[in-house]
N, C-alpha and C. Protein backbone atom coordinates (compact mmCIF):
# COMPACT_ATOMS: atom_id res chain seq x y z
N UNK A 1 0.85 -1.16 0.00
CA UNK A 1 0.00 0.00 0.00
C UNK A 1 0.90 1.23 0.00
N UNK A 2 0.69 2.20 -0.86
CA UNK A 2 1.72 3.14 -1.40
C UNK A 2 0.98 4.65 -0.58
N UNK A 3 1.29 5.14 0.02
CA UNK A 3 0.35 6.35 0.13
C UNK A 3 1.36 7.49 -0.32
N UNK A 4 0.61 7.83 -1.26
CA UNK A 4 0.64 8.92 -2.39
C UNK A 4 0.64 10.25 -1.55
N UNK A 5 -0.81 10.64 -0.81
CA UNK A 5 -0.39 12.19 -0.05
C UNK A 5 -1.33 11.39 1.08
N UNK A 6 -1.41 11.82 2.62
CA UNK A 6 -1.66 11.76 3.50
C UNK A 6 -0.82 10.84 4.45
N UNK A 7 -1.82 10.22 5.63
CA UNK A 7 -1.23 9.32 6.23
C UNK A 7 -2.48 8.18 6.44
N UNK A 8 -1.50 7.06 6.08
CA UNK A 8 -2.47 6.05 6.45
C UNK A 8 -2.04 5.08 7.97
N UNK A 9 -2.74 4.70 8.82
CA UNK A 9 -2.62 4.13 9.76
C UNK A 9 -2.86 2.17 9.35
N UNK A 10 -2.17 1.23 8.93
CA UNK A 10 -2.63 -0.23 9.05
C UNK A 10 -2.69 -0.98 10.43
N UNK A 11 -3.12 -1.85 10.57
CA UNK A 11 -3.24 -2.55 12.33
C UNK A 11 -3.26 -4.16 11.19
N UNK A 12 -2.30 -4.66 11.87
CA UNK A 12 -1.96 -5.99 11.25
C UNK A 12 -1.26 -6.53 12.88
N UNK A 13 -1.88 -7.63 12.86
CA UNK A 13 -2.02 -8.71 13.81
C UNK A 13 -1.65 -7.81 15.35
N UNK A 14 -1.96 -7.27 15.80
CA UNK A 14 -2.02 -6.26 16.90
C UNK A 14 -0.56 -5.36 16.98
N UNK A 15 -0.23 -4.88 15.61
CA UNK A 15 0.54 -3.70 15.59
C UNK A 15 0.05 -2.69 14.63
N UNK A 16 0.32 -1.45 14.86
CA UNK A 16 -0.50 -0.47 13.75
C UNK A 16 0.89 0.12 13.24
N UNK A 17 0.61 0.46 11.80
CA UNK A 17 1.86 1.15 11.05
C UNK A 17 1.57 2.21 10.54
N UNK A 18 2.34 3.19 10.72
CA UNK A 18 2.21 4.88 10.26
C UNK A 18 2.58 4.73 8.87
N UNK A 19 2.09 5.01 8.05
CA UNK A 19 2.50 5.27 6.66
C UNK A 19 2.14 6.56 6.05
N UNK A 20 3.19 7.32 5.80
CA UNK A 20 3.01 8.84 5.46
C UNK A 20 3.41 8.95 4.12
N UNK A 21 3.27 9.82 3.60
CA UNK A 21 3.16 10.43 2.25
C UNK A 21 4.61 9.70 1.72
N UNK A 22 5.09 9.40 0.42
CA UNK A 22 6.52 8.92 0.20
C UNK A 22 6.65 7.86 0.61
N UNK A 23 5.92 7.37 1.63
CA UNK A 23 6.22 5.53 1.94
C UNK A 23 5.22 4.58 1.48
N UNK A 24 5.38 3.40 1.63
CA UNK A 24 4.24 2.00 1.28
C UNK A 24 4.64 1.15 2.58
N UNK A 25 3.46 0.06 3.00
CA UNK A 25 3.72 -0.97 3.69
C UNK A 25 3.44 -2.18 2.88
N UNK A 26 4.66 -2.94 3.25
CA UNK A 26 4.30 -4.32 2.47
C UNK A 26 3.68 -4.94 3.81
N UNK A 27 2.56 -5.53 3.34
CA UNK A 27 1.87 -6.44 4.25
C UNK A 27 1.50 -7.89 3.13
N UNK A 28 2.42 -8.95 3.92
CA UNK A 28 2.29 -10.13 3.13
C UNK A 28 1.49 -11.27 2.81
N UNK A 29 0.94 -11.77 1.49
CA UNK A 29 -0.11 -12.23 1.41
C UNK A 29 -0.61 -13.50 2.53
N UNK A 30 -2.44 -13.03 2.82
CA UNK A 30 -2.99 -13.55 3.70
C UNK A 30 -2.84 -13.19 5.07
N UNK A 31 -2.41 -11.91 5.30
CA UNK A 31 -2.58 -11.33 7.03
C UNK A 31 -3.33 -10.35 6.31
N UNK A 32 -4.79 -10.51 7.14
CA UNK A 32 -6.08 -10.09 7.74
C UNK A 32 -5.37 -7.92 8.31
N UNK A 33 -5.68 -7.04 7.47
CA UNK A 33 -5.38 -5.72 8.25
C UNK A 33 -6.33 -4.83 8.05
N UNK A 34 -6.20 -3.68 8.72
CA UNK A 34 -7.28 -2.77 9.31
C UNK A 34 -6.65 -1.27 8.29
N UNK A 35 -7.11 -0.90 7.36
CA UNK A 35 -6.78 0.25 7.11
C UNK A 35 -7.42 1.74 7.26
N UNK A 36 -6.92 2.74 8.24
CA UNK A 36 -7.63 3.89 8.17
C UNK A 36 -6.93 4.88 8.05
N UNK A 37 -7.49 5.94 7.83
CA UNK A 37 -7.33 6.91 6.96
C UNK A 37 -7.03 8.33 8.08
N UNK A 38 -5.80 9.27 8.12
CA UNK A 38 -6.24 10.57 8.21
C UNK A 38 -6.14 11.49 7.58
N UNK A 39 -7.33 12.27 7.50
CA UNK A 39 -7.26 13.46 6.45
C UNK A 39 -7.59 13.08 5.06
N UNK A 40 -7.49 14.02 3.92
CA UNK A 40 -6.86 13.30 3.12
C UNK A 40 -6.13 12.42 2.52
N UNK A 41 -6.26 11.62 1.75
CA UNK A 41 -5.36 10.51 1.29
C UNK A 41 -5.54 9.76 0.03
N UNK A 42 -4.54 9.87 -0.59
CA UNK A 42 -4.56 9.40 -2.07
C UNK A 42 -3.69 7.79 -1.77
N UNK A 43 -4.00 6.87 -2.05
CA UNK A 43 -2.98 5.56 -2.55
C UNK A 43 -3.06 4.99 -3.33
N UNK A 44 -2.69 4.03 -3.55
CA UNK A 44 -2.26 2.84 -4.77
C UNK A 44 -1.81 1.48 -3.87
N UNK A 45 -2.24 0.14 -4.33
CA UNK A 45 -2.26 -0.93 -3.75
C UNK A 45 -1.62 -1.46 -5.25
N UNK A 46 -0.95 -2.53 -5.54
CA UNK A 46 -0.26 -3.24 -5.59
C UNK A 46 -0.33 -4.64 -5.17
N UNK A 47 -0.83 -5.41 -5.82
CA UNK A 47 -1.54 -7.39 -5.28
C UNK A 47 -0.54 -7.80 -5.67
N UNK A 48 0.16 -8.59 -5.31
CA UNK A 48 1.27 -9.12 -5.53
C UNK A 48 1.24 -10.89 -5.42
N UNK A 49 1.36 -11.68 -6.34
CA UNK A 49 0.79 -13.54 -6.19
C UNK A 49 2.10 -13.76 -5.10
N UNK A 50 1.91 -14.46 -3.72
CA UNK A 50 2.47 -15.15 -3.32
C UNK A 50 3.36 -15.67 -3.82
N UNK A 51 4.90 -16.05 -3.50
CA UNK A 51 6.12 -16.14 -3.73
C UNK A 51 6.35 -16.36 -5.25
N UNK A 52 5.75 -14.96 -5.71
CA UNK A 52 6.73 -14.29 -7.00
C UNK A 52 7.83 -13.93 -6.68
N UNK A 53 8.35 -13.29 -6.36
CA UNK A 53 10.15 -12.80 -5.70
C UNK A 53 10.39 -13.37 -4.79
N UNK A 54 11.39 -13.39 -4.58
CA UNK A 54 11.90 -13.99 -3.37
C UNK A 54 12.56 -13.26 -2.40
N UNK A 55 12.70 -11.67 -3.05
CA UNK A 55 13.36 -11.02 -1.67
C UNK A 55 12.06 -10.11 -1.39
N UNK A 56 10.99 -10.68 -1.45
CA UNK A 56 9.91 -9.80 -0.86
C UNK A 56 9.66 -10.31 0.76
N UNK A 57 9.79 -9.70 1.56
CA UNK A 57 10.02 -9.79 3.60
C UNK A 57 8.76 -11.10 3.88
N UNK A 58 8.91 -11.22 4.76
CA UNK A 58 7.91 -12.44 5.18
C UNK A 58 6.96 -11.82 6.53
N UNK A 59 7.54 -10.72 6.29
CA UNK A 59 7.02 -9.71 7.33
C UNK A 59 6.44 -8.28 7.09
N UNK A 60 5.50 -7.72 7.57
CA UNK A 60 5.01 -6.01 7.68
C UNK A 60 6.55 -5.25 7.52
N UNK A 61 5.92 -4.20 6.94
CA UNK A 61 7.74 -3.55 6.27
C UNK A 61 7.53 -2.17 5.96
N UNK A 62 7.64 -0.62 6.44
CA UNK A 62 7.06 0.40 5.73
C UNK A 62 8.12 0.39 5.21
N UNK A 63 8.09 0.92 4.13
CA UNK A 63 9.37 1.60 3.15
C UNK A 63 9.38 3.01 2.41
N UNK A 64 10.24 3.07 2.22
CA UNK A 64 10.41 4.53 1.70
C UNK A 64 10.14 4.33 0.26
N UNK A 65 9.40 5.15 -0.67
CA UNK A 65 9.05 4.82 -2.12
C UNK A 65 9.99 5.69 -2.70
N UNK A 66 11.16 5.30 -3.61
CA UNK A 66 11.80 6.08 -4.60
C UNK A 66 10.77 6.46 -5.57
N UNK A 67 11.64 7.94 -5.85
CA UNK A 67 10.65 8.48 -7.32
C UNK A 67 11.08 7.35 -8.58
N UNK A 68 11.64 6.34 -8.94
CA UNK A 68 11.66 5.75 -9.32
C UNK A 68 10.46 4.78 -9.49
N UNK A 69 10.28 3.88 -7.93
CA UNK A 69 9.15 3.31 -8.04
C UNK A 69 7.98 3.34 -7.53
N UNK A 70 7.71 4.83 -7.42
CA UNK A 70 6.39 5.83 -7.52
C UNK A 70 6.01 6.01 -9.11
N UNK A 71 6.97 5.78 -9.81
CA UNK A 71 6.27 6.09 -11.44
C UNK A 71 6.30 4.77 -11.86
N UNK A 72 7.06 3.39 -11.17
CA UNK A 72 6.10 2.22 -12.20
C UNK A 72 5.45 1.78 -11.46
N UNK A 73 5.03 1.98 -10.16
CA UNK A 73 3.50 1.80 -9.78
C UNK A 73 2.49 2.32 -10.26
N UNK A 74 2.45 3.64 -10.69
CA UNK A 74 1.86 4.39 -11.51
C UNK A 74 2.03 3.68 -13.01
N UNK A 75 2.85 3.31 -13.55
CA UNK A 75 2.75 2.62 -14.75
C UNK A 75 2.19 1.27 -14.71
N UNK A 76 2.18 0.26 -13.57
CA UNK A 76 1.83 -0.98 -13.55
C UNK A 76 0.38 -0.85 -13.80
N UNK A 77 -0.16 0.49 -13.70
CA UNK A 77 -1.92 0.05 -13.50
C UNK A 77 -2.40 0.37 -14.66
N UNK A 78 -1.42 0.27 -16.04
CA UNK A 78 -2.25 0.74 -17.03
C UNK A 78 -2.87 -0.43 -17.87
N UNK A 79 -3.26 -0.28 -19.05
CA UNK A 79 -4.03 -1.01 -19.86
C UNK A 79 -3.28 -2.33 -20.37
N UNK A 80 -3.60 -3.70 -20.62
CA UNK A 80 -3.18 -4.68 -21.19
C UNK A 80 -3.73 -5.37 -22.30
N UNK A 81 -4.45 -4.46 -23.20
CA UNK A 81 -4.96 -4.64 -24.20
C UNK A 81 -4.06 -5.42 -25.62
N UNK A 82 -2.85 -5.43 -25.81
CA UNK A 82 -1.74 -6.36 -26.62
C UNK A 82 -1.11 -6.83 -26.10
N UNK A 83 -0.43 -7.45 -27.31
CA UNK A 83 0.95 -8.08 -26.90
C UNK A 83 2.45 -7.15 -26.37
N UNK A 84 2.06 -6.18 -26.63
CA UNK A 84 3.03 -5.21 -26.55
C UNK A 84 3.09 -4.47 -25.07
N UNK A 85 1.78 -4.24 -24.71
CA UNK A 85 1.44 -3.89 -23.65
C UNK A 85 1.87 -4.66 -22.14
N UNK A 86 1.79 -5.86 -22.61
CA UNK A 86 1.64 -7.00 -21.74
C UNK A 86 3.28 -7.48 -21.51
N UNK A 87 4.17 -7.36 -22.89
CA UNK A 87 5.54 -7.38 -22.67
C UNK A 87 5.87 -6.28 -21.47
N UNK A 88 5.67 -5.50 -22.08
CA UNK A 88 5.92 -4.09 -21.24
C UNK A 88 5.55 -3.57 -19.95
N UNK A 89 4.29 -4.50 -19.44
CA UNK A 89 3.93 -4.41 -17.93
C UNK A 89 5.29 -5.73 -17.28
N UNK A 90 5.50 -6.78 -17.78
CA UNK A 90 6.00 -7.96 -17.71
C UNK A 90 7.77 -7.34 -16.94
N UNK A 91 8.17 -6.13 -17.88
CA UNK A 91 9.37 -5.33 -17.78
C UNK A 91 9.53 -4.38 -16.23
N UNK A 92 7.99 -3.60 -16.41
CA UNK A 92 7.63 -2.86 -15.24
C UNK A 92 7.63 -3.81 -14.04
N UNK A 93 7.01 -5.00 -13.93
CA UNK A 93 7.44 -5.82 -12.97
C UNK A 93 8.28 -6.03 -12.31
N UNK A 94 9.03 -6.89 -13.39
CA UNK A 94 10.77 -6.85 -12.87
C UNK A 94 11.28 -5.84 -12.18
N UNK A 95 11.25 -4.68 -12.68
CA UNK A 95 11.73 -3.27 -11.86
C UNK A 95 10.92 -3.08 -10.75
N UNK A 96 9.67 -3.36 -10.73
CA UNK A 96 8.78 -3.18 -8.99
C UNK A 96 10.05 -3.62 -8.53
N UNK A 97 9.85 -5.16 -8.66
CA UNK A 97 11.17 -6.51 -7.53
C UNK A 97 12.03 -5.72 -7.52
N UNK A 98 12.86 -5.42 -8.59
CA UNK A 98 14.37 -4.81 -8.02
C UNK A 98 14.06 -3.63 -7.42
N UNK A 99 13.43 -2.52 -7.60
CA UNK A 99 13.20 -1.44 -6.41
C UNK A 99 13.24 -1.69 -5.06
N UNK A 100 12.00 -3.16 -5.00
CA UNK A 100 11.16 -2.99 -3.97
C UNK A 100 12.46 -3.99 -3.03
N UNK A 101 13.67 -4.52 -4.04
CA UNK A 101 14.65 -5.24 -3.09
C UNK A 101 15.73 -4.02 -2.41
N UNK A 102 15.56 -2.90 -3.34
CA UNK A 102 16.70 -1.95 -2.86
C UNK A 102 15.77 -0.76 -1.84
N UNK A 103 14.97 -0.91 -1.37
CA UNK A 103 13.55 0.17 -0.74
C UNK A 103 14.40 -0.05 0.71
N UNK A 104 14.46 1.32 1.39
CA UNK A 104 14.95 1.57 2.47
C UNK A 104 13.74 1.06 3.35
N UNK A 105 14.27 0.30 4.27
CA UNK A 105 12.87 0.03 5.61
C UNK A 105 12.97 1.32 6.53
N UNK A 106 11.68 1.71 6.68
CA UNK A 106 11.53 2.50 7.83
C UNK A 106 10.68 1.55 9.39
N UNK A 107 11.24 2.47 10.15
CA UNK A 107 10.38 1.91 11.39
C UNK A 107 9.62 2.70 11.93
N UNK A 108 7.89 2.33 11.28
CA UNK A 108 7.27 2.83 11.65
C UNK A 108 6.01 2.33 12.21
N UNK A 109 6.26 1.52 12.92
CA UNK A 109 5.42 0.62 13.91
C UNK A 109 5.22 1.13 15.71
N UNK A 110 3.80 0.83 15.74
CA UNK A 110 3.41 0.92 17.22
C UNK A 110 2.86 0.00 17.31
N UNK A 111 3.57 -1.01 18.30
CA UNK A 111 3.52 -2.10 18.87
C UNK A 111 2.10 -1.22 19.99
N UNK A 112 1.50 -2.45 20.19
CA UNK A 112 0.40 -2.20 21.21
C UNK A 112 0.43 -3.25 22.45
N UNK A 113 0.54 -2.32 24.00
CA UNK A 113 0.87 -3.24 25.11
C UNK A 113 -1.18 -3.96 25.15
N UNK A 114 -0.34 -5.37 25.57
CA UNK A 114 -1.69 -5.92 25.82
C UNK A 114 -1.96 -5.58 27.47
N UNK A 115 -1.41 -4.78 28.75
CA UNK A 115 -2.33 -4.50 29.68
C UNK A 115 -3.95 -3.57 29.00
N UNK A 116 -4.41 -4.00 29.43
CA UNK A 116 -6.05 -3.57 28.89
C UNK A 116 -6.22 -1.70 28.86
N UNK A 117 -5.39 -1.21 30.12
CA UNK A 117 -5.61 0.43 30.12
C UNK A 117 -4.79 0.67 29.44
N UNK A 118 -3.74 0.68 29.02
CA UNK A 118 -2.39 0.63 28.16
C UNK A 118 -3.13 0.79 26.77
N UNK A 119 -4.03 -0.19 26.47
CA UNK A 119 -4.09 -1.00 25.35
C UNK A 119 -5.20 0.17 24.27
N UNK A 120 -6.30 0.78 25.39
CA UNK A 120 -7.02 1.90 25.32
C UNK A 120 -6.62 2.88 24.89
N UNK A 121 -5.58 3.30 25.91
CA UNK A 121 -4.93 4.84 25.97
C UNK A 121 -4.12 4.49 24.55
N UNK A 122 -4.03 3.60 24.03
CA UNK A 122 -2.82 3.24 22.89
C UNK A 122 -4.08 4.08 21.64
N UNK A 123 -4.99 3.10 21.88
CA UNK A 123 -6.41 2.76 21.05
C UNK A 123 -6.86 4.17 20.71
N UNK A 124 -6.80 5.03 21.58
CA UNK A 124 -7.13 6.43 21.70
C UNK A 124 -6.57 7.07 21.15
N UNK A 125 -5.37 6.95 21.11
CA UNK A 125 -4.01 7.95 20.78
C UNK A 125 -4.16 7.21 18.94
N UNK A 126 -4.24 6.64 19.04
CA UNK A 126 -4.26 6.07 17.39
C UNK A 126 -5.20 6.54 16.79
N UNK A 127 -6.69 6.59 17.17
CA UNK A 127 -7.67 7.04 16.49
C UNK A 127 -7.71 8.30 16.30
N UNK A 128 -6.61 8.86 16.89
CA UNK A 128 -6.58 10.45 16.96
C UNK A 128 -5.28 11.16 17.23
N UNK A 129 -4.56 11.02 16.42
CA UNK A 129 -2.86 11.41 16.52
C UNK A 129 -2.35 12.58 16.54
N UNK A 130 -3.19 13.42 16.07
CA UNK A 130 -3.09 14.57 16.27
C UNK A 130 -3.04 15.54 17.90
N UNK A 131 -3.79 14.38 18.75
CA UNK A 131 -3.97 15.29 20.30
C UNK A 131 -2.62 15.47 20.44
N UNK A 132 -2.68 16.65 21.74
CA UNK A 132 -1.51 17.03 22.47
C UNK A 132 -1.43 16.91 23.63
N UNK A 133 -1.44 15.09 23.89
CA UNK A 133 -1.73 15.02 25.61
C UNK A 133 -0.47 14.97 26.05
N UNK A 134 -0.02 14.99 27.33
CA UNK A 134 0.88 15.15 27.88
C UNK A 134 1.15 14.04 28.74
N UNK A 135 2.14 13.25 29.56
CA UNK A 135 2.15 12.12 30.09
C UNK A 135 1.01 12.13 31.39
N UNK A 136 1.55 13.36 32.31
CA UNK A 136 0.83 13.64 33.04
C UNK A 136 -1.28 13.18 32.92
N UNK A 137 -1.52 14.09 32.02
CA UNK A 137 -2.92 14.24 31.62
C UNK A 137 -3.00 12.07 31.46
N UNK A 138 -2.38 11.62 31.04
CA UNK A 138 -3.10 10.26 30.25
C UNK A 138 -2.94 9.66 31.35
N UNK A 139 -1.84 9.54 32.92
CA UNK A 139 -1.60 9.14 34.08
C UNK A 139 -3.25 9.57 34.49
N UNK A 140 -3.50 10.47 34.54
CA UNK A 140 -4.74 11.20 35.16
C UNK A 140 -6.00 10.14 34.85
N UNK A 141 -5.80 9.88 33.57
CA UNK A 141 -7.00 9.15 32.95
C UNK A 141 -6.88 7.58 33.13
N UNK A 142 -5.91 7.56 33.70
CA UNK A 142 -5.71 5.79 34.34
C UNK A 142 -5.52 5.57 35.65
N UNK A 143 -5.88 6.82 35.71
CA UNK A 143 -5.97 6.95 37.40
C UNK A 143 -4.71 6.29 38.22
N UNK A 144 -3.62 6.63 37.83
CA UNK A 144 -1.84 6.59 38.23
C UNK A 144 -1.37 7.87 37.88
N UNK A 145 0.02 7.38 38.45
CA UNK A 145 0.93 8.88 38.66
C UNK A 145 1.57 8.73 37.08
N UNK A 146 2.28 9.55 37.16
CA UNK A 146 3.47 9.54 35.34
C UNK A 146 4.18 8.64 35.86
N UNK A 147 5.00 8.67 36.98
CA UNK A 147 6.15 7.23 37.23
C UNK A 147 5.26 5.98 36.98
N UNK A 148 4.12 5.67 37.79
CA UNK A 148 3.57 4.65 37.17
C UNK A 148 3.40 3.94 36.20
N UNK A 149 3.15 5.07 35.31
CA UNK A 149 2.43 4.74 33.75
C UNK A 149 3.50 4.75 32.88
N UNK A 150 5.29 5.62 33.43
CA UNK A 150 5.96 4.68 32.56
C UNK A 150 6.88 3.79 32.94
N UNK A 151 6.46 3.36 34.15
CA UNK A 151 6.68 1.97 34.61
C UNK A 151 6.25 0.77 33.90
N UNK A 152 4.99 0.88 34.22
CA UNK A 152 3.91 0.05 33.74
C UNK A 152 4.21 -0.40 32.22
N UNK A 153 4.08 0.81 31.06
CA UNK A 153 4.68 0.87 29.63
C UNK A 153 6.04 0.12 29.96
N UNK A 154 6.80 0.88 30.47
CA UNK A 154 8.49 -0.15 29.64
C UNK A 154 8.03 -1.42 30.29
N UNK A 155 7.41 -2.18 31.40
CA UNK A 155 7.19 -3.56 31.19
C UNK A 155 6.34 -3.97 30.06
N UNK A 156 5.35 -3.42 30.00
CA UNK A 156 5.00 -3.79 28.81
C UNK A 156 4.86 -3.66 27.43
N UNK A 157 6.04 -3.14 26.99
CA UNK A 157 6.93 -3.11 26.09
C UNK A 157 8.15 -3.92 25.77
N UNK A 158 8.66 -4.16 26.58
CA UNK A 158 10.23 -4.64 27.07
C UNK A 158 10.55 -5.78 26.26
């Protein structure tokens, strides 16, 4: 999933991935994900058959999209009406793979703690990324102190 302008948020098997303007997430065939949207947002998806390449991750992956292969994603979706056409998507292919083997990984994952208030305040903060809460204020709302709550977090994180 390529996002073109905005940010897209995915949630694949209880982690959510930031994907901003200039990046894609590979999410690999047959994991079940959650895609939402903020703001505006333009993308492009990309189906890819199960072990066509072989250096495609076996894992969730954001990457950085070269202007390179921002324009044959943009070229992969055109018409296959000949033989000519069909050579020529066949070409664009090949170059996805080799891009998508040289694509810088970013890390842009939020792991989600499974304590249940943790898991909320996570839940919250995701559906709405934009707030400006402060540690203090979200201690308040879990009814703990700030040492607590990032106590509590680095165990369940760790």
């Amino acid at each position: 999933m390529h996002a073109i302008d905005g940010v897209m948020l995915v949630s694949v098997a209880g982690t959510t991935w930031i994907v901003p303007s200039g990046h894609a997430l590979w999410v690999p065939s047959g994991r079940e994900h959650q895609v939402r949207m903020t703001g505006d947002v333009r993308m492009r998806t990309l189906l890819i058959t199960p072990g066509a390449h072989s250096a495609l991750a076996e894992e969730c992956q954001v990457i950085k999209v070269s202007p390179l292969l921002r324009e044959l994603i943009v070229a992969a979706a055109g018409e296959l009406n000949d033989e000519g056409a069909r050579l020529r998507h066949a070409q664009i292919v090949d170059l996805i793979f080799s891009e998508l083997a040289r694509a810088q990984p970013v890390m842009a994952h939020v792991p989600i703690p499974a304590e249940p208030r943790l898991k909320s305040l996570c839940a919250d903060f995701i559906d709405n990324p934009s707030q400006e809460s402060k540690l203090e204020s979200w201690a308040g709302q879990l009814n703990m102190s700030s040492r607590t709550l990032l106590a509590c977090s680095r165990k369940n994180w760790a």
